[in-house]
C-alpha atoms as a PDB file:
ATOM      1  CA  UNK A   1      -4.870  11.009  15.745  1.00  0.00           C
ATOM      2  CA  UNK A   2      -1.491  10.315  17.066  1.00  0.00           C
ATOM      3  CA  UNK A   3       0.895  13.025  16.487  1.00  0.00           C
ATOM      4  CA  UNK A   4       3.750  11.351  15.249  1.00  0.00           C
ATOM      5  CA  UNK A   5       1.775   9.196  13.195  1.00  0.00           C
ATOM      6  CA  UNK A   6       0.062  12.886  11.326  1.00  0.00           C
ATOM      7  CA  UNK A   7       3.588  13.948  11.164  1.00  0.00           C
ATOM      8  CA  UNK A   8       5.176  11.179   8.974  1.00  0.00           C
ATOM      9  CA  UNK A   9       2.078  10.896   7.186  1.00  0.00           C
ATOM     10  CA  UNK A  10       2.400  14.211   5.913  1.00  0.00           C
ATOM     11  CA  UNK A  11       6.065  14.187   5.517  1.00  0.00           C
ATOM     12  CA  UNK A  12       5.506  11.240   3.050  1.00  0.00           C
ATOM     13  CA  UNK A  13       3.117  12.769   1.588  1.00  0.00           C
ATOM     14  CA  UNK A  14       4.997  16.316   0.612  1.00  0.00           C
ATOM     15  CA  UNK A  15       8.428  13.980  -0.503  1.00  0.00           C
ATOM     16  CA  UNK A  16       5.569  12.019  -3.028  1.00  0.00           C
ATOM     17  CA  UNK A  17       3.636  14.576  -4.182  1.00  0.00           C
ATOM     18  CA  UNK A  18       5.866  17.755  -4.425  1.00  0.00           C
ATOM     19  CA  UNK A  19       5.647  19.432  -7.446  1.00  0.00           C
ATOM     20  CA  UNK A  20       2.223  17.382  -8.765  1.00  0.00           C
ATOM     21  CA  UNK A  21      -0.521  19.314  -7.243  1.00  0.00           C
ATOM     22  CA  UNK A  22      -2.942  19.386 -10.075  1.00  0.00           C
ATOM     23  CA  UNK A  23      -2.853  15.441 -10.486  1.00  0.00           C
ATOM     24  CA  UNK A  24      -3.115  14.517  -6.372  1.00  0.00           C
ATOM     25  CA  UNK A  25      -5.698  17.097  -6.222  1.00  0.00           C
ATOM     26  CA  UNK A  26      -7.374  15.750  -9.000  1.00  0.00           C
ATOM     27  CA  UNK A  27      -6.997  11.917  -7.617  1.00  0.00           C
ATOM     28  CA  UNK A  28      -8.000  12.840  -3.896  1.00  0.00           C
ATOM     29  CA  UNK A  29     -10.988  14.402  -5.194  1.00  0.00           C
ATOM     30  CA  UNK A  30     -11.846  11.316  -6.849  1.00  0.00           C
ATOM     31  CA  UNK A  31     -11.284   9.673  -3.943  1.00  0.00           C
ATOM     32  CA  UNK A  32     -12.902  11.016  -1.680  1.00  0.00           C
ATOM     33  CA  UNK A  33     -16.344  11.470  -3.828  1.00  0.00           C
ATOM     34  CA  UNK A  34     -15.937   7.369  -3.677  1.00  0.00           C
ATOM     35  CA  UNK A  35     -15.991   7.060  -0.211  1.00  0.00           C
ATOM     36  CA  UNK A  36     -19.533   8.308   0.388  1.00  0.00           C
ATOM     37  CA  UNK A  37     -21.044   7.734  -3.306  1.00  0.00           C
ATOM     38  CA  UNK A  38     -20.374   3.706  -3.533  1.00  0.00           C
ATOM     39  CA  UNK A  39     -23.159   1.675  -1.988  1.00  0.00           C
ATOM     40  CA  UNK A  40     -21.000  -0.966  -0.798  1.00  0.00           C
ATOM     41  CA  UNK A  41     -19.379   2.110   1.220  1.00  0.00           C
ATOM     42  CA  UNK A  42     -22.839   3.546   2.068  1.00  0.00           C
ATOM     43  CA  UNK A  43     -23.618   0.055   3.454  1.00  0.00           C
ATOM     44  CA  UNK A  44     -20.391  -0.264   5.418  1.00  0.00           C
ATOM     45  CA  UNK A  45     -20.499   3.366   7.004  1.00  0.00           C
ATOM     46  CA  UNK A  46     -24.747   2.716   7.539  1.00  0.00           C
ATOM     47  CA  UNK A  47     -23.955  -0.409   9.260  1.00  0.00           C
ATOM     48  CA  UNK A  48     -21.005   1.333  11.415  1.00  0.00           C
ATOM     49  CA  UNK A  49     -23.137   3.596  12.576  1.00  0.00           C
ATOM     50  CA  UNK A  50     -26.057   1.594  13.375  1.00  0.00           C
ATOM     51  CA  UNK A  51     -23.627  -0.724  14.946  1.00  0.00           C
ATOM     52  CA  UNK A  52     -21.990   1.698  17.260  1.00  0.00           C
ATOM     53  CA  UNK A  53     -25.563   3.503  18.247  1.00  0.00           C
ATOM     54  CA  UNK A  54     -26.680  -0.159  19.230  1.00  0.00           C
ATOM     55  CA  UNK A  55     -22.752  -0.576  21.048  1.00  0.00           C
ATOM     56  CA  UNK A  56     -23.511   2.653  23.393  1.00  0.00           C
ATOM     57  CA  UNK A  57     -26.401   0.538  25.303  1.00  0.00           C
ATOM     58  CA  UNK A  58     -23.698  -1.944  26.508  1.00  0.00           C
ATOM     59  CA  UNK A  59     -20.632   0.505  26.272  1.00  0.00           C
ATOM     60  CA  UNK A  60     -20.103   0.722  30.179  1.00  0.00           C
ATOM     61  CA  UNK A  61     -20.964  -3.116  30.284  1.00  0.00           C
ATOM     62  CA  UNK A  62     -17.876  -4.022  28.406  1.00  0.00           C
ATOM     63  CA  UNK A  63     -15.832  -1.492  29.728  1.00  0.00           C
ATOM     64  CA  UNK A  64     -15.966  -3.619  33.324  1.00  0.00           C
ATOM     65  CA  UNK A  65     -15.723  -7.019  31.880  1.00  0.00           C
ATOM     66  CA  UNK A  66     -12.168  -5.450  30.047  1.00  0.00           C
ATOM     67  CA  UNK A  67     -11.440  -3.880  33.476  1.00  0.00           C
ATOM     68  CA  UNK A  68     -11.718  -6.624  35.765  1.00  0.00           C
ATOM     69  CA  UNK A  69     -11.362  -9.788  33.763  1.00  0.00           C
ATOM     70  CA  UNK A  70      -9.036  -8.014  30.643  1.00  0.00           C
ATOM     71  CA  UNK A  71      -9.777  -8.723  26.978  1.00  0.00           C
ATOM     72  CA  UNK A  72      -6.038  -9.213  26.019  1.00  0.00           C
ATOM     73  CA  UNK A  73      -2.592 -10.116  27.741  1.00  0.00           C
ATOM     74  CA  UNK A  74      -0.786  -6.803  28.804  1.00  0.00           C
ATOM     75  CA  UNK A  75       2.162  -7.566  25.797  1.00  0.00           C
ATOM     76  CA  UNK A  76      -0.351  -8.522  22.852  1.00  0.00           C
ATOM     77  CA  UNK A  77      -2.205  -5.465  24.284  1.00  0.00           C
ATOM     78  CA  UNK A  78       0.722  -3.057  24.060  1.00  0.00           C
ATOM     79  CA  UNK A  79       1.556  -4.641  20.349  1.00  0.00           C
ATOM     80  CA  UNK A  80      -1.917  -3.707  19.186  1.00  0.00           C
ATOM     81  CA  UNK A  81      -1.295   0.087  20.328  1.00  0.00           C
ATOM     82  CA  UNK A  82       2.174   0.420  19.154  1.00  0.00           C
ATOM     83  CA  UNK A  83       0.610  -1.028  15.914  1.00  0.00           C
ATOM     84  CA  UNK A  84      -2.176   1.102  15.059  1.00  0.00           C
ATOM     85  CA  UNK A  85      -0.148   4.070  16.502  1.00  0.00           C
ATOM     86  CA  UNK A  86       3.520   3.695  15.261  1.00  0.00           C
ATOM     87  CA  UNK A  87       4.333   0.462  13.359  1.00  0.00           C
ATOM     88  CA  UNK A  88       1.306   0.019  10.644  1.00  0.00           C
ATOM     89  CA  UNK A  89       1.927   2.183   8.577  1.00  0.00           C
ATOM     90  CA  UNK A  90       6.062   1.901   8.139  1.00  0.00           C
ATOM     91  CA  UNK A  91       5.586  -1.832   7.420  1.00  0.00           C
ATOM     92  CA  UNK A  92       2.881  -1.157   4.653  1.00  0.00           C
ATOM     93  CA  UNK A  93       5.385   1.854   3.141  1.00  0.00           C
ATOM     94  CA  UNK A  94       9.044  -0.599   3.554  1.00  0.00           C
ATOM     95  CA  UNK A  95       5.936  -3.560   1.978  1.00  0.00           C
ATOM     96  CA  UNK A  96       5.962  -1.341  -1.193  1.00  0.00           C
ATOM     97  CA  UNK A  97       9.207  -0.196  -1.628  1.00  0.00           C
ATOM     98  CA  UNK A  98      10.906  -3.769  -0.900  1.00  0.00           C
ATOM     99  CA  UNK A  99       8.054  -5.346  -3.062  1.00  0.00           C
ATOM    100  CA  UNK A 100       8.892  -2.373  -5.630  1.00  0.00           C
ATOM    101  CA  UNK A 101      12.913  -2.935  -5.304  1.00  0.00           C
ATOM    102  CA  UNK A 102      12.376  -6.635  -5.818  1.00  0.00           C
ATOM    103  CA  UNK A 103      10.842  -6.328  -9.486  1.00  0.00           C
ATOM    104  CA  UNK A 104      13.044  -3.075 -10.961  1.00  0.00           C
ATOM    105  CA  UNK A 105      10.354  -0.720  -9.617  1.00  0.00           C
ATOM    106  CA  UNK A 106       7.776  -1.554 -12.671  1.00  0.00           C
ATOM    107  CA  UNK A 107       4.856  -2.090 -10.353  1.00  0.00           C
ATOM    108  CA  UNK A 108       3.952   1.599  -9.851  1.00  0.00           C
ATOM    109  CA  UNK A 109       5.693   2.556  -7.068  1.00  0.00           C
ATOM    110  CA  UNK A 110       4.203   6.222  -6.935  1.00  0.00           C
ATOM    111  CA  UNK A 111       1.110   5.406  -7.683  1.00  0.00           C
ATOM    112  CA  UNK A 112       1.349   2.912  -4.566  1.00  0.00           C
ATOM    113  CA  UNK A 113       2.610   5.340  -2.257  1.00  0.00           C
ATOM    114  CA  UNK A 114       0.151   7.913  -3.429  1.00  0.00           C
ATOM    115  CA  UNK A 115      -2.692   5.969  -2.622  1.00  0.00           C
ATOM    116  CA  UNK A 116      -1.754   4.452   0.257  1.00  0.00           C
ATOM    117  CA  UNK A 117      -0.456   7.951   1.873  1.00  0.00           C
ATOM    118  CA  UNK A 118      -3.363   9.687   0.697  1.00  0.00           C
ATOM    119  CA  UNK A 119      -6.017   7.227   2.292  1.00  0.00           C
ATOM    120  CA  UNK A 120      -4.345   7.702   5.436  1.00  0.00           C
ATOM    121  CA  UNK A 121      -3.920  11.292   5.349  1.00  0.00           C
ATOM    122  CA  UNK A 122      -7.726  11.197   4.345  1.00  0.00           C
ATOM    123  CA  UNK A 123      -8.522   8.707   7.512  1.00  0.00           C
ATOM    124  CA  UNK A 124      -6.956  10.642  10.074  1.00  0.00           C
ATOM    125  CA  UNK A 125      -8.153  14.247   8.805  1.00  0.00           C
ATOM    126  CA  UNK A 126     -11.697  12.914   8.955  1.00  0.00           C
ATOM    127  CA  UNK A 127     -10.880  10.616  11.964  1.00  0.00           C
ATOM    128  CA  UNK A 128      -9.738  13.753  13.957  1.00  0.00           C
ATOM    129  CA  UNK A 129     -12.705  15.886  12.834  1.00  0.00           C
ATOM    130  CA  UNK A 130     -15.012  13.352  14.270  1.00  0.00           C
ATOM    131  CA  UNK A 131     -13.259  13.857  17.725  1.00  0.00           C
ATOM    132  CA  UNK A 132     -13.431  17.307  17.532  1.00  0.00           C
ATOM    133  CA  UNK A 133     -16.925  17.406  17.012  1.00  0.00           C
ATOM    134  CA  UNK A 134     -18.436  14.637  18.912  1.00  0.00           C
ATOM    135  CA  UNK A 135     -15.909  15.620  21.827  1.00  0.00           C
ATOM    136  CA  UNK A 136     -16.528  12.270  23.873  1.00  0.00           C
ATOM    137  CA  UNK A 137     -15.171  11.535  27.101  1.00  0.00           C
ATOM    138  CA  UNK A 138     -12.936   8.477  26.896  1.00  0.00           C
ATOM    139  CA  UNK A 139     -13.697   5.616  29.294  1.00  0.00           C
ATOM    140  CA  UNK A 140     -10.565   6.543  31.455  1.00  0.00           C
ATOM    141  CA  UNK A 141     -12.212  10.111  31.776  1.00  0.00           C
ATOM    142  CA  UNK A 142      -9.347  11.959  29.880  1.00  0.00           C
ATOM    143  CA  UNK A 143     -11.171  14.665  27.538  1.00  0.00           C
ATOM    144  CA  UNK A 144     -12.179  14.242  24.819  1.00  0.00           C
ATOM    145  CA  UNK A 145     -11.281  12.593  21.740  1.00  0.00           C
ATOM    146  CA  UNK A 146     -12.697   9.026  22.327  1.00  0.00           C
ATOM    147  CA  UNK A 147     -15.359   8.764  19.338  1.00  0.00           C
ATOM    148  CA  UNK A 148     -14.095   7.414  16.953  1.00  0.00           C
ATOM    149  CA  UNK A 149     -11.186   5.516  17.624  1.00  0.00           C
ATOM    150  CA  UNK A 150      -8.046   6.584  15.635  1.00  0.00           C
ATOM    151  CA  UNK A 151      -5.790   3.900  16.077  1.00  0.00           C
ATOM    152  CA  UNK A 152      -8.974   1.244  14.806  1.00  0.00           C
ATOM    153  CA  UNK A 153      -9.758   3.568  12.089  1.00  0.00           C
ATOM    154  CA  UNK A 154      -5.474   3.532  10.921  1.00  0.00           C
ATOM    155  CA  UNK A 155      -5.558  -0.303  11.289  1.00  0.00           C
ATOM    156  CA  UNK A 156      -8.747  -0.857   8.995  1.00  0.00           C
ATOM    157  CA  UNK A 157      -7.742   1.579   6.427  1.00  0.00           C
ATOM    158  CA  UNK A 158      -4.235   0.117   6.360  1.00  0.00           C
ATOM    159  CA  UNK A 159      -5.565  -3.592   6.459  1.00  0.00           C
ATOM    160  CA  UNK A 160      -8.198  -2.132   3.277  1.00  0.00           C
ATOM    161  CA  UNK A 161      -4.948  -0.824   1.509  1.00  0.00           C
ATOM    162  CA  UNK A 162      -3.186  -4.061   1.952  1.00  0.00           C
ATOM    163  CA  UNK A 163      -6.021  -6.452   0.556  1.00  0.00           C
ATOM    164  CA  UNK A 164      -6.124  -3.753  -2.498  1.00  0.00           C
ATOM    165  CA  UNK A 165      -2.261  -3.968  -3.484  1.00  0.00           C
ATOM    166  CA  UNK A 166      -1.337  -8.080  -1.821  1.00  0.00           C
ATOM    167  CA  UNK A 167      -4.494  -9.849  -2.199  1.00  0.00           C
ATOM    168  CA  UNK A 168      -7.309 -11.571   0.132  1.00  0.00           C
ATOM    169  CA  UNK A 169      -4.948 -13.554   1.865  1.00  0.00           C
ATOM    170  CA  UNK A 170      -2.653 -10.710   3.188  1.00  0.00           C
ATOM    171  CA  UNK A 171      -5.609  -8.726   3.657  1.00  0.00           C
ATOM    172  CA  UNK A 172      -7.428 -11.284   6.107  1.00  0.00           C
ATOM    173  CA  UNK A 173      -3.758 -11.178   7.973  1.00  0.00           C
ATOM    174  CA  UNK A 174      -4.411  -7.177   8.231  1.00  0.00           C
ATOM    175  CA  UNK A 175      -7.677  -7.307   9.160  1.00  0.00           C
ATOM    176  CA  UNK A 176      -6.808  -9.377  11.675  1.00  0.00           C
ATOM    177  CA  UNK A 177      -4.214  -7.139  13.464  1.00  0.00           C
ATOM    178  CA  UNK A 178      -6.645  -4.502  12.891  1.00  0.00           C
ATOM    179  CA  UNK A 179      -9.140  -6.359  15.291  1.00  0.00           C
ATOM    180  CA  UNK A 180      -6.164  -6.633  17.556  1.00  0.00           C
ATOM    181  CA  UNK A 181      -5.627  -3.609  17.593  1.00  0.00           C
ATOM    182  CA  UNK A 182      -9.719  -2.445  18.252  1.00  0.00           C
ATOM    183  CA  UNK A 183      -9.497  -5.176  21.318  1.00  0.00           C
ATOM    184  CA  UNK A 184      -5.946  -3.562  22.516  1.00  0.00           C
ATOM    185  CA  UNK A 185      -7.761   0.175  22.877  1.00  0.00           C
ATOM    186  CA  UNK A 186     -10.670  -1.441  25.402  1.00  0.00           C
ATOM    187  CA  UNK A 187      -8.521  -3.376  27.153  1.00  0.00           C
ATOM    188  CA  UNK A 188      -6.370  -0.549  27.608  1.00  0.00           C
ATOM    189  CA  UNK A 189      -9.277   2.175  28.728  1.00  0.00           C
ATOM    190  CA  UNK A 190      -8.822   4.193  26.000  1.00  0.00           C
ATOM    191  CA  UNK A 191     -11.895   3.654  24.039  1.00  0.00           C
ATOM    192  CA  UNK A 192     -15.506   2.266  24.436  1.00  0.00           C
ATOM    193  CA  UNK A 193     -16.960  -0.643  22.597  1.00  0.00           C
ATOM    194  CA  UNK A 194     -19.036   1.815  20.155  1.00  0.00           C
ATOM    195  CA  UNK A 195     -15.836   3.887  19.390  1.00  0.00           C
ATOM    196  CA  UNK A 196     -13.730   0.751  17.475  1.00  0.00           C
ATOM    197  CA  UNK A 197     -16.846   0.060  15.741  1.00  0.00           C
ATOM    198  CA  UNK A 198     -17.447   3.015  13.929  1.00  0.00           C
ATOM    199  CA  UNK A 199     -13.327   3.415  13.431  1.00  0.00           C
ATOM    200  CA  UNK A 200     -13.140   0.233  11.906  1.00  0.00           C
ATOM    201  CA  UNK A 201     -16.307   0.965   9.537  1.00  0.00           C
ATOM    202  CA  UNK A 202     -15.071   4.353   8.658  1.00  0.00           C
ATOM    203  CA  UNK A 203     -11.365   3.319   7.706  1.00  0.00           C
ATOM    204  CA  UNK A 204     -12.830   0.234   5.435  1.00  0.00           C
ATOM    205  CA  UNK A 205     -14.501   2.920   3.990  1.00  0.00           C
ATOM    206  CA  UNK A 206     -12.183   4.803   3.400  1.00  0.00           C
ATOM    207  CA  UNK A 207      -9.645   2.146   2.101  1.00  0.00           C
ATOM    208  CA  UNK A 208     -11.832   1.250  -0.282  1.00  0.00           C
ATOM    209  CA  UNK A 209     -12.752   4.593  -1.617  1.00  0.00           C
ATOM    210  CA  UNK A 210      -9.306   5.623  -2.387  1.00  0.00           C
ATOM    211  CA  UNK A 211      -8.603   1.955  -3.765  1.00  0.00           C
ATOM    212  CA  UNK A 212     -11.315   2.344  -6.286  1.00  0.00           C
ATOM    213  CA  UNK A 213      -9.896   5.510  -7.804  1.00  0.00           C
ATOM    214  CA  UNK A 214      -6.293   3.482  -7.364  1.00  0.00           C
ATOM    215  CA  UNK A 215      -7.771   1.025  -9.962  1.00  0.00           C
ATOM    216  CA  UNK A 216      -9.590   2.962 -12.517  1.00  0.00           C
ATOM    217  CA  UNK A 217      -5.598   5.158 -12.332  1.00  0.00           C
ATOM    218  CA  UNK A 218      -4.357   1.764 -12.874  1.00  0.00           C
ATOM    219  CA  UNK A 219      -6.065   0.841 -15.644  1.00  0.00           C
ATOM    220  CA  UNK A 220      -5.576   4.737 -17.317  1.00  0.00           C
ATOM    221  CA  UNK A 221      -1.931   4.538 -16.686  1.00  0.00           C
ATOM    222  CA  UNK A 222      -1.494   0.666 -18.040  1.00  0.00           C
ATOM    223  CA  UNK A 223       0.594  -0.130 -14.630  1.00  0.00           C
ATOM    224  CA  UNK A 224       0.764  -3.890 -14.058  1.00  0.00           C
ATOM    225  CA  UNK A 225      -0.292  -4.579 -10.844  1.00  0.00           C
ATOM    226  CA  UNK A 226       1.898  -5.569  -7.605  1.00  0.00           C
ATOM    227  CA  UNK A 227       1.684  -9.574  -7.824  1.00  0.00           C
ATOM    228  CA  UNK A 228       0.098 -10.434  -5.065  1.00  0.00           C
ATOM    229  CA  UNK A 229       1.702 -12.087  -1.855  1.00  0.00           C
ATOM    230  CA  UNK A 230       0.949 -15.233  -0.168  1.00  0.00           C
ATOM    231  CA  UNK A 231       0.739 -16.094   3.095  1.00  0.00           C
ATOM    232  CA  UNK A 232       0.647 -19.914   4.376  1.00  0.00           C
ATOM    233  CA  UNK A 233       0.596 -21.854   7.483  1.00  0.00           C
ATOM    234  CA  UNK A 234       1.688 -25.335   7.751  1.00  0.00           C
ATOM    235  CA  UNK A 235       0.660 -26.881  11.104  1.00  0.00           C
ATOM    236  CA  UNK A 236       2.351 -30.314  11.834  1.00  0.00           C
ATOM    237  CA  UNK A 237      -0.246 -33.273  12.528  1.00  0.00           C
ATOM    238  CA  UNK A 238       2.378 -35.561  13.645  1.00  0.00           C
END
């Protein structure tokens, strides 16, 4: 997991939570039993896996096409790393608090941040064991953190997060930079083919474990939801 990224996860994450350690560690408990116990999460980590075990027979296939021909242009390339390294994860936070500033703050603004910072945290704890313990070779032959891919992993979970607290339509506009950003790590070298898939499986997962224990702590506290956002695009036919 990118360093910086850990770093200001965590330092959100103390400034939230300070002084409420028997609630988070009652929440992230709850949320983490969800990841694994849903089936729609068993189905979505299954299928990962099976995905990226059927990915590893054409891993060095792909690799060359991205080499030679390139799957992205160098700048939308560079965007999709900078995103799932840096950016995601400050535009989700300043999301919530200018959402949060723009009704009075009675949309649950801890609760928001809470979830969405303890997902994360969640994602790039397991994200980073996975490395560590699979210690794979990336593509470019730097050791050896290549399976799974952190910055795919960050992108899904944020773009799970974001269809949780905005709606489908923002969420198909996340999921869609997360795919960017997937493309951006092969067509930069950093990651095979069967790396992206399992990150992207394993932060949906995620997402969507801590989202379920987000709603049932919705629906405890009586916390009116964040009304959702919409996203259009008008395309001129004349």
């Amino acid at each position: 997991m990118n360093k910086h990224r850990f770093i200001s996860l965590f330092i959100i994450f103390s400034v939230i939570h300070g002084g409420n350690g028997d609630s988070v560690l009652g929440y992230f408990t709850e949320s983490s039993s969800k990841i694994l116990s849903t089936q729609s999460n068993q189905i979505i980590l299954g299928s990962a896996a099976l995905a990226a075990l059927a990915a590893t027979k054409v891993d060095h296939q792909v690799k060359s096409y991205a080499q030679t021909k390139g799957l992205l242009r160098d700048d939308i390339s560079h965007f999709g790393d900078m995103y799932g390294g840096r950016w995601g994860h400050w535009l989700l936070w300043s999301s919530i608090l200018a959402t949060s500033l723009n009704d009075g703050g009675k949309t649950g603004l801890t609760e928001k941040m809470e979830f969405s910072t303890l997902a994360m945290v969640t994602n790039g704890i397991l994200t980073e064991g996975m490395k560590r313990g699979f210690g794979r070779k990336r593509p470019n032959g730097s050791c050896c953190k290549s399976f799974p891919s952190g910055h795919t992993s960050h992108s899904f979970t944020i773009a799970t997060i974001v269809n949780e607290l905005y709606g489908n339509e923002m969420g198909i506009a996340a999921y869609c930079l997360a795919v960017l950003v997937a493309a951006s790590r092969i067509n930069d070298n950093k990651h095979y083919l069967s790396d992206v898939l399992f990150g992207a499986g394993l932060g949906t997962a995620v997402g969507r474990g801590f989202a379920l224990a987000y709603q049932n702590r919705l629906s405890d506290n009586g916390i009116v939801p964040f009304p959702q956002l919409s996203l259009k695009i008008y395309i001129p036919l004349n």
